[in-house]
Protein backbone atom coordinates (compact mmCIF):
# COMPACT_ATOMS: atom_id res chain seq x y z
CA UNK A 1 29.16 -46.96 40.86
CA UNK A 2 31.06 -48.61 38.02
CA UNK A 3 30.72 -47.36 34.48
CA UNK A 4 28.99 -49.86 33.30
CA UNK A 5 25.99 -49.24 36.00
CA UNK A 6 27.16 -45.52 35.39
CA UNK A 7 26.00 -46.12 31.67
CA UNK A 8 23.06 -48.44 31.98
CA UNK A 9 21.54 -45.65 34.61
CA UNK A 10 22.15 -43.05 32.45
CA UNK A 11 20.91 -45.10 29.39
CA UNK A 12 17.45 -45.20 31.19
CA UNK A 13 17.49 -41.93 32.58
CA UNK A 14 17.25 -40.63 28.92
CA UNK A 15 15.06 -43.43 27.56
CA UNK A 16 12.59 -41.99 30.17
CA UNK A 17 13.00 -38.51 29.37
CA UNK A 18 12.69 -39.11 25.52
CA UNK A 19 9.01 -40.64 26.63
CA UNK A 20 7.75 -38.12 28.94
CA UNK A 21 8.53 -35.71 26.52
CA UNK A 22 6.59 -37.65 23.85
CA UNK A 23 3.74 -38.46 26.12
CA UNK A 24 3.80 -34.71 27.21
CA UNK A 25 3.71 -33.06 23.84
CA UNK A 26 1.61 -35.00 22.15
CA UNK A 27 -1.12 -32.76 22.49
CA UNK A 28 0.78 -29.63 22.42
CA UNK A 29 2.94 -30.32 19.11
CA UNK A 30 1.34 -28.09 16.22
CA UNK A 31 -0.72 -30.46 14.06
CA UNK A 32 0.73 -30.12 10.19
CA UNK A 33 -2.00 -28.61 8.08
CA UNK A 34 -3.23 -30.27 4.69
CA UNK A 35 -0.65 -29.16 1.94
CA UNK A 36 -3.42 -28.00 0.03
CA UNK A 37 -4.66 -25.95 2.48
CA UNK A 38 -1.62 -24.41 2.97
CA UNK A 39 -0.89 -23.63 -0.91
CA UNK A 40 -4.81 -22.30 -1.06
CA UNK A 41 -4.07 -20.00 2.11
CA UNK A 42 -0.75 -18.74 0.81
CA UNK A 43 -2.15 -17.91 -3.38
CA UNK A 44 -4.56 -16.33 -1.48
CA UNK A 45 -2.42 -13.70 0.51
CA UNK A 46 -0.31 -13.33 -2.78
CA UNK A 47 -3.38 -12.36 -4.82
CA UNK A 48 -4.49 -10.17 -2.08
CA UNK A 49 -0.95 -8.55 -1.73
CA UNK A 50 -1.21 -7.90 -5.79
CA UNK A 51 -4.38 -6.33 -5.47
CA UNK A 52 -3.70 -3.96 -2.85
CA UNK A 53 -0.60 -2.94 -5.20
CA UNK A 54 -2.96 -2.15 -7.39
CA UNK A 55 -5.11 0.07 -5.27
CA UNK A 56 -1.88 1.82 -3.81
CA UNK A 57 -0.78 2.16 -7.10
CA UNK A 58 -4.43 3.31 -8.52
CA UNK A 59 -4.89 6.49 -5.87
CA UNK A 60 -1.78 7.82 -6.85
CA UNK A 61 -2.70 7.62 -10.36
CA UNK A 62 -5.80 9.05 -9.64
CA UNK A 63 -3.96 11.86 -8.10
CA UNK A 64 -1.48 12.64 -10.91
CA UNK A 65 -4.41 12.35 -13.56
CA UNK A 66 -6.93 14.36 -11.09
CA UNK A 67 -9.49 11.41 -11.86
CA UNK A 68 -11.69 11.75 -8.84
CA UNK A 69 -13.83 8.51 -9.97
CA UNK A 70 -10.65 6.20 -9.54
CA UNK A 71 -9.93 7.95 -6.62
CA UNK A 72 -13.01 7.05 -4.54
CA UNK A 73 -12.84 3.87 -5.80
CA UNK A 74 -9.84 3.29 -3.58
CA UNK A 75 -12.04 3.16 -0.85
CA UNK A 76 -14.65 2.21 1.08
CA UNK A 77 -17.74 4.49 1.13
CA UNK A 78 -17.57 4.89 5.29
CA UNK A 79 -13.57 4.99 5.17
CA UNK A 80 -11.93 7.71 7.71
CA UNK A 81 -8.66 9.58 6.17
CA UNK A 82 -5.97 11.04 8.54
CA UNK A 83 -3.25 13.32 6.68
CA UNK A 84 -1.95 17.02 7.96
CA UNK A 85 -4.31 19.19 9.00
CA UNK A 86 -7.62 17.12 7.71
CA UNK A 87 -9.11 14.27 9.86
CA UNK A 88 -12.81 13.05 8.74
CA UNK A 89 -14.17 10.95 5.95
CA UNK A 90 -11.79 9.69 2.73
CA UNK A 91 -14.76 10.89 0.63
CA UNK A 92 -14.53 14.25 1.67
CA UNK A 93 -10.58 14.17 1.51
CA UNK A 94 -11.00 13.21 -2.20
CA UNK A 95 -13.05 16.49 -2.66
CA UNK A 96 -10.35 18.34 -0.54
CA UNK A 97 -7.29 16.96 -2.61
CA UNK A 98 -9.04 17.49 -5.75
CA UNK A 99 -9.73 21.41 -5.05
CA UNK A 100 -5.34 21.87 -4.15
CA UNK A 101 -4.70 19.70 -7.00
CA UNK A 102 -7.32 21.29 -9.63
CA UNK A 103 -4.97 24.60 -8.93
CA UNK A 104 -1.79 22.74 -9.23
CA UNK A 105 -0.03 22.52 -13.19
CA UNK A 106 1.80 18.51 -12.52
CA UNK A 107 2.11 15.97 -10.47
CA UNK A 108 3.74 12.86 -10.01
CA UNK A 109 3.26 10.52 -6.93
CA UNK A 110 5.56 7.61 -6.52
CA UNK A 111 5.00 4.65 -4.29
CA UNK A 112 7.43 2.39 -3.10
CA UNK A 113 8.62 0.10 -0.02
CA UNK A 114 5.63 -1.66 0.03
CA UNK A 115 4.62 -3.90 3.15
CA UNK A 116 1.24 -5.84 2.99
CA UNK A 117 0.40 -7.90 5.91
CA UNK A 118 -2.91 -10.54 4.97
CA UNK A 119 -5.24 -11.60 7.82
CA UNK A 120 -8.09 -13.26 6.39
CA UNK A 121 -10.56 -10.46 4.73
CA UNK A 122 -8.50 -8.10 6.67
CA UNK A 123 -4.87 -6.47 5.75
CA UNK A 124 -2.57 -3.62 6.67
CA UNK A 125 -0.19 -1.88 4.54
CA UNK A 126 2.62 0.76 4.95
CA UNK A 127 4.08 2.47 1.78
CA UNK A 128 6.02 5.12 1.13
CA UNK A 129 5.08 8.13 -1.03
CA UNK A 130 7.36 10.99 -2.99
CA UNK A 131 5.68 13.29 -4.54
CA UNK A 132 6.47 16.54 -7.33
CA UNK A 133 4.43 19.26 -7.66
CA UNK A 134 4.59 22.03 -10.38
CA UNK A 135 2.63 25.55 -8.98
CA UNK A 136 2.53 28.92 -9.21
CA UNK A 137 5.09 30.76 -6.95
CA UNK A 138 3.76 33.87 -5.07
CA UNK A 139 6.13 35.87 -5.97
CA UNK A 140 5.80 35.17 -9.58
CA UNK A 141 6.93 32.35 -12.13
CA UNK A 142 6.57 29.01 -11.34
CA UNK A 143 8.09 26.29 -8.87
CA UNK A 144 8.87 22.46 -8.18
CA UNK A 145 8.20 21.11 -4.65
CA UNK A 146 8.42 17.57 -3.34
CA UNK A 147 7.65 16.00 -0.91
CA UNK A 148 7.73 12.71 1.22
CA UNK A 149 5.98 10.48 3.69
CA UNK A 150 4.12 7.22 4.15
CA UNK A 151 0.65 5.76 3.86
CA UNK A 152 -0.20 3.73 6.36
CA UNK A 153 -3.35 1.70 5.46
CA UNK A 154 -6.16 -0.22 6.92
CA UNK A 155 -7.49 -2.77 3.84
CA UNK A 156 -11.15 -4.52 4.08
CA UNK A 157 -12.13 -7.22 1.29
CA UNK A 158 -15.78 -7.23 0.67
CA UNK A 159 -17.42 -9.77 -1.93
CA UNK A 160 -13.73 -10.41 -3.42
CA UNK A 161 -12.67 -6.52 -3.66
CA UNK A 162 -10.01 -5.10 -1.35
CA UNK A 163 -10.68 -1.59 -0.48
CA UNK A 164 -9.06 1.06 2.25
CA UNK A 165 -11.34 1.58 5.02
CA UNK A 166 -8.69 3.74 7.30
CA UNK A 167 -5.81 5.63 6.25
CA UNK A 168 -3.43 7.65 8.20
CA UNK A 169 -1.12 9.49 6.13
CA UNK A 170 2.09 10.75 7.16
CA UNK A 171 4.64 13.94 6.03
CA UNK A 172 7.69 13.21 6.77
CA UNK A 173 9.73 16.04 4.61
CA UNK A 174 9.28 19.09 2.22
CA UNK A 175 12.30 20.83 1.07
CA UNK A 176 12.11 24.19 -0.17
CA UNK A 177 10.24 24.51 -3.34
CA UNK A 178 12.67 25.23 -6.12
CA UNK A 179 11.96 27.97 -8.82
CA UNK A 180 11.39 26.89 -12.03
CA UNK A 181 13.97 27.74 -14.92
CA UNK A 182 11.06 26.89 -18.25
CA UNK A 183 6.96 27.09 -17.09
CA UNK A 184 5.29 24.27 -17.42
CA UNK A 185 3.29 25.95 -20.75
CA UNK A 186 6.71 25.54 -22.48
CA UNK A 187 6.85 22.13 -21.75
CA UNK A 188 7.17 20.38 -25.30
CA UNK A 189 3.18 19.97 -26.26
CA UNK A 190 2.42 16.06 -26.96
CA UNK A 191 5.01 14.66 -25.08
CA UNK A 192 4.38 14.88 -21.30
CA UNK A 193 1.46 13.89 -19.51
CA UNK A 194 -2.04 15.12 -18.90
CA UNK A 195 -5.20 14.94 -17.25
CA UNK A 196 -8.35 12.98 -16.97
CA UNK A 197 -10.02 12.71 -19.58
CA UNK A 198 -7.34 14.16 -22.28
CA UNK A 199 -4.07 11.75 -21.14
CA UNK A 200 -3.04 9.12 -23.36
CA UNK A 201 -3.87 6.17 -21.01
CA UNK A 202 -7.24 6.28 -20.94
CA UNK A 203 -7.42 6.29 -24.93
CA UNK A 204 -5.26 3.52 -24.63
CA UNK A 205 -6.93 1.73 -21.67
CA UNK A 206 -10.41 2.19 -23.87
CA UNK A 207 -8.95 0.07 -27.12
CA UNK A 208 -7.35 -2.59 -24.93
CA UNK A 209 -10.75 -3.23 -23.16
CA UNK A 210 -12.24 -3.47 -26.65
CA UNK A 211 -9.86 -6.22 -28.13
C-alpha cells in the first residue's frame, strides 16, 4: 500500500472512530447542570459548612462556660453520644459532662482541623479537640491536664437548623497532669474567664441583641 492509500485509510479509520465515539456517548456524557443551580447548590453547602462551625464551636463553649442550655442545643433531642467509657443518649452525656465539669476550677476546649462534608439535609464532620483542665490534685494543690482527640460527627438539618444527631468521640492522648505552681483562686480576679451566668460574654451578648 502506498502512502497516499496508507493516509487516506488511516484518515477514515479515525473519522469513523471520532463518530462512534460521538454516537456512543451521547447518552452517557454528564449533562452540564444550570449555572444557577450549581451556584444555589454550592452557597448552600457553604452556609451549611458555617453553621456547623458554629455548632462545633458552640458545645465547646458550652463546655468551658458549663452552660448546659447551649449545650443541648447542639443536638438533636434523640441524638446517641459515643466518648470513653459512656455510650447512650447525648442528653444524658450533657448531664454526665456537666457533673465532672461542675467539680473542675477551668477549662478551655479548642477546636480545629475542621472537615465538613454536605449531602443534602445530611452532613458529616471530623474535628479535632485539645482541651485544659484546672482540678484538684489528690495529693493536694492543684493541677493542669490536657488532653486531645477528635469529634467525629453525624449532622441532621431540620426546618433550616443543623443539629448533631450521632457523635463518636475519640481520646487520642493525655499527658501527665502537671502540678500547678499559683491555684487557680490566685488567678488575678476580673481578668480571666468565668462561668455561666457571671462571664463577660453573656453581658455582652445581652446588649448586642438589644441594639
Amino acid at each position: 500500500m502506498e502512502d497516499k492509500d496508507r493516509r487516506s485509510a488511516l484518515g477514515a479509520m479515525l473519522a469513523l472512530g471520532v463518530a462512534a465515539t460521538a454516537a456512543g456517548g451521547a447518552e452517557a456524557a454528564p449533562r452540564a447542570k444550570p449555572r444557577g443551580e450549581s451556584m444555589a447548590r454550592q452557597v448552600d453547602e457553604l452556609v451549611s459548612r458555617a453553621q456547623i462551625e458554629e455548632v462545633l464551636m458552640a458545645y465547646a463553649r458550652g463546655n468551658d462556660r458549663l452552660d448546659g442550655d447551649l449545650l443541648r442545643s447542639c443536638f438533636w433531642p434523640e441524638a446517641t453520644h459515643k466518648h470513653g467509657k459512656f455510650d447512650g443518649t447525648s442528653s444524658d452525656f450533657v448531664g454526665f459532662a456537666l457533673k465532672i465539669l461542675g467539680t473542675v476550677k477551668y477549662t478551655a476546649h479548642h477546636i480545629s482541623n475542621v472537615s465538613i462534608k454536605v449531602d443534602g439535609d445530611r452532613a458529616l464532620s471530623e474535628c479535632y479537640y485539645f482541651a485544659h483542665h484546672r482540678r484538684d490534685r489528690k495529693e493536694g494543690g492543684e493541677e493542669d491536664a490536657f488532653f486531645e482527640g477528635r469529634y467525629l460527627d453525624e449532622f441532621e438539618r431540620r426546618d433550616g437548623v443543623w443539629k448533631i444527631i450521632r457523635r463518636r468521640g475519640l481520646a487520642d492522648y493525655s499527658p501527665p497532669a502537671i502540678p500547678a505552681a499559683v491555684a487557680f483562686a490566685d488567678w488575678p480576679a476580673g481578668q480571666h474567664s468565668l462561668r455561666y451566668p457571671d462571664d463577660d460574654y453573656y453581658a455582652m451578648l445581652t446588649k448586642f441583641r438589644q441594639r
